[in-house]
C-alpha atoms as a PDB file:
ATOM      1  CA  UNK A   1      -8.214  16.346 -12.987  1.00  0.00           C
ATOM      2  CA  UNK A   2      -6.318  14.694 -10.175  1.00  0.00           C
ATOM      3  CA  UNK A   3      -4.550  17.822  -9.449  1.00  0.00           C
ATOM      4  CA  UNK A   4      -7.557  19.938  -9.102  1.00  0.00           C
ATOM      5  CA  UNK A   5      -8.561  16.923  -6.924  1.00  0.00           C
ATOM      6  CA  UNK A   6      -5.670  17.779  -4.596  1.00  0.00           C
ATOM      7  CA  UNK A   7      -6.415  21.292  -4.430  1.00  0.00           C
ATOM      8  CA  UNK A   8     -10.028  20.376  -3.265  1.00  0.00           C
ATOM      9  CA  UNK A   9      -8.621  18.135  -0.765  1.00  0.00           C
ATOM     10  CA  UNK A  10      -6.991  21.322   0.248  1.00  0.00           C
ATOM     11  CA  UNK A  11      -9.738  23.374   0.834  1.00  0.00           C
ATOM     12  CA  UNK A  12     -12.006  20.213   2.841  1.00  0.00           C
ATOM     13  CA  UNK A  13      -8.762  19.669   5.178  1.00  0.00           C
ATOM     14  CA  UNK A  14      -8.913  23.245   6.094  1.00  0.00           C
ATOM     15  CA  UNK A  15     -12.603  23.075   6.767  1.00  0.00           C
ATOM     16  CA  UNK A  16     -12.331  19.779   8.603  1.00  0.00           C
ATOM     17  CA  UNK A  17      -9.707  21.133  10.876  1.00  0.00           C
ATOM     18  CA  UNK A  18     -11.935  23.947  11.590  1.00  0.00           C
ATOM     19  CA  UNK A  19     -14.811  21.823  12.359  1.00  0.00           C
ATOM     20  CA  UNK A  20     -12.731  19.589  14.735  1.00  0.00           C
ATOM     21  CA  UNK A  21     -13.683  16.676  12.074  1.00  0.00           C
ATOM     22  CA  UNK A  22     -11.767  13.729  10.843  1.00  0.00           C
ATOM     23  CA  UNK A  23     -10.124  13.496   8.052  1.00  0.00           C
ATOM     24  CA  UNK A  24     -10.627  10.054   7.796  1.00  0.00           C
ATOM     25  CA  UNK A  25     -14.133   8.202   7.022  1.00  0.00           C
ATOM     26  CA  UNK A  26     -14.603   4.737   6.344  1.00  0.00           C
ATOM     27  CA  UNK A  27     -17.977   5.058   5.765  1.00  0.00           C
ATOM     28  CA  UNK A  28     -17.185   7.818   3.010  1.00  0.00           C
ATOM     29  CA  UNK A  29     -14.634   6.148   1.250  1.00  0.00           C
ATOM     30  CA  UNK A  30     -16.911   2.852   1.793  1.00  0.00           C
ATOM     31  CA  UNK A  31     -19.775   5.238  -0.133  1.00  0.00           C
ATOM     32  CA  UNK A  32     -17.389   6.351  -2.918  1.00  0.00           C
ATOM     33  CA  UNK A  33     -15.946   2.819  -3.891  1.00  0.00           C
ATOM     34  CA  UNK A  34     -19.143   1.443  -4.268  1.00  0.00           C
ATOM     35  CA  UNK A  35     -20.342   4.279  -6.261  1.00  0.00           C
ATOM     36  CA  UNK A  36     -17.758   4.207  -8.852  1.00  0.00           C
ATOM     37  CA  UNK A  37     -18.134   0.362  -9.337  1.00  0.00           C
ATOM     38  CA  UNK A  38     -21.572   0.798 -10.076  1.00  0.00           C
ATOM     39  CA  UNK A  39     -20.939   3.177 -12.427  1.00  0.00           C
ATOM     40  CA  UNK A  40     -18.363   1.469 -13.943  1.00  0.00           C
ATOM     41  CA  UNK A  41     -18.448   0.241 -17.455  1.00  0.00           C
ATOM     42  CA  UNK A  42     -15.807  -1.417 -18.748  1.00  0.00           C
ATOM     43  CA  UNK A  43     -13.263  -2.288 -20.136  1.00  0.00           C
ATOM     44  CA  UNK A  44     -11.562  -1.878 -16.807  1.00  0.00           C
ATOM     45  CA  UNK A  45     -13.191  -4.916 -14.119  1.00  0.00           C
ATOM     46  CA  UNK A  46     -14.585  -3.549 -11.018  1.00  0.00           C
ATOM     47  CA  UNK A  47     -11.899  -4.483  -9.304  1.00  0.00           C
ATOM     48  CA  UNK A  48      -9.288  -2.455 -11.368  1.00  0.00           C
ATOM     49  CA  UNK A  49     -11.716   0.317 -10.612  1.00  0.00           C
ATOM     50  CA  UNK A  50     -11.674  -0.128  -6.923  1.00  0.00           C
ATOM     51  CA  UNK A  51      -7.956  -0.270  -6.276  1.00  0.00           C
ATOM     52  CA  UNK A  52      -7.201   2.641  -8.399  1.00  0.00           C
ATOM     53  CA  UNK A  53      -9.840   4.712  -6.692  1.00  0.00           C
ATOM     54  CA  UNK A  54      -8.540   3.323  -3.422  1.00  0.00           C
ATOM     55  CA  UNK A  55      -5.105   4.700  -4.470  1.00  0.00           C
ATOM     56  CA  UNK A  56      -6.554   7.843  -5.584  1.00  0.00           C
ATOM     57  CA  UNK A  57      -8.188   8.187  -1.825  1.00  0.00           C
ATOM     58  CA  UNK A  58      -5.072   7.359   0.087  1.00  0.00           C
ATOM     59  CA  UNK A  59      -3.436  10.377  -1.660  1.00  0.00           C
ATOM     60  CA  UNK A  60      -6.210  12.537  -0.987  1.00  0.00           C
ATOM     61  CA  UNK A  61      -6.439  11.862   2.018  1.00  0.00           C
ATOM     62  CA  UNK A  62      -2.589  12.460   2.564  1.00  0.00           C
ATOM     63  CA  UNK A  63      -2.917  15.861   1.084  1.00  0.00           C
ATOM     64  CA  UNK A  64      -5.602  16.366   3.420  1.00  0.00           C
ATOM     65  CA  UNK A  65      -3.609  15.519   6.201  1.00  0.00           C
ATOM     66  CA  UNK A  66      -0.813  17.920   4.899  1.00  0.00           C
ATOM     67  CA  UNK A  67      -2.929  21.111   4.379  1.00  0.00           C
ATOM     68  CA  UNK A  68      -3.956  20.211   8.629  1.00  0.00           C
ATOM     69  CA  UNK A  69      -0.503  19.850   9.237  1.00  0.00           C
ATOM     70  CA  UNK A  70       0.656  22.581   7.781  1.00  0.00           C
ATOM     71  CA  UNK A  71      -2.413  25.297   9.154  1.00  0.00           C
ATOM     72  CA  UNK A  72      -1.876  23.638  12.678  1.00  0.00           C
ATOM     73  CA  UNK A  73       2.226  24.304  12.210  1.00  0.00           C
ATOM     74  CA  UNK A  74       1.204  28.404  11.175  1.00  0.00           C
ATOM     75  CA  UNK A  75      -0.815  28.637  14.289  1.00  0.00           C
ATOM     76  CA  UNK A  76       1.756  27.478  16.624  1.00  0.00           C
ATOM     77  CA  UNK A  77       4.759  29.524  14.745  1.00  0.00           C
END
């Protein structure tokens, strides 16, 4: 599941880049934490929840970052 995550990630950071938009979005990630603590029930506490989604964000994000990274370095080459 987190794999396929990654490979969505993939895709958005390609569309981002195209759309001039940032990768980062507080108010996103703000929207998905709370989301998955309300819909959290048990036996992990919400705040188990939130730090292992937060994790799960940060390296989405960095793949993100990568796939930009990596289309910006083609275009130059």
């Amino acid at each position: 599941m987190l794999n396929q995550r990654a490979r969505y990630c993939i895709e958005i950071g390609k569309i981002k880049r195209e759309r001039n938009m940032e990768i980062y979005s507080p108010e996103r990630e703000a929207e998905v934490l709370h989301n998955v603590v309300r819909a959290n029930n048990g036996p992990l506490d919400n705040d188990a929840i939130k730090r292992l989604f937060e994790r799960i964000i940060d390296e989405s994000r960095r793949t993100e970052r990568l796939a930009v990274e990596t289309e910006s370095n083609r275009d130059t080459a």
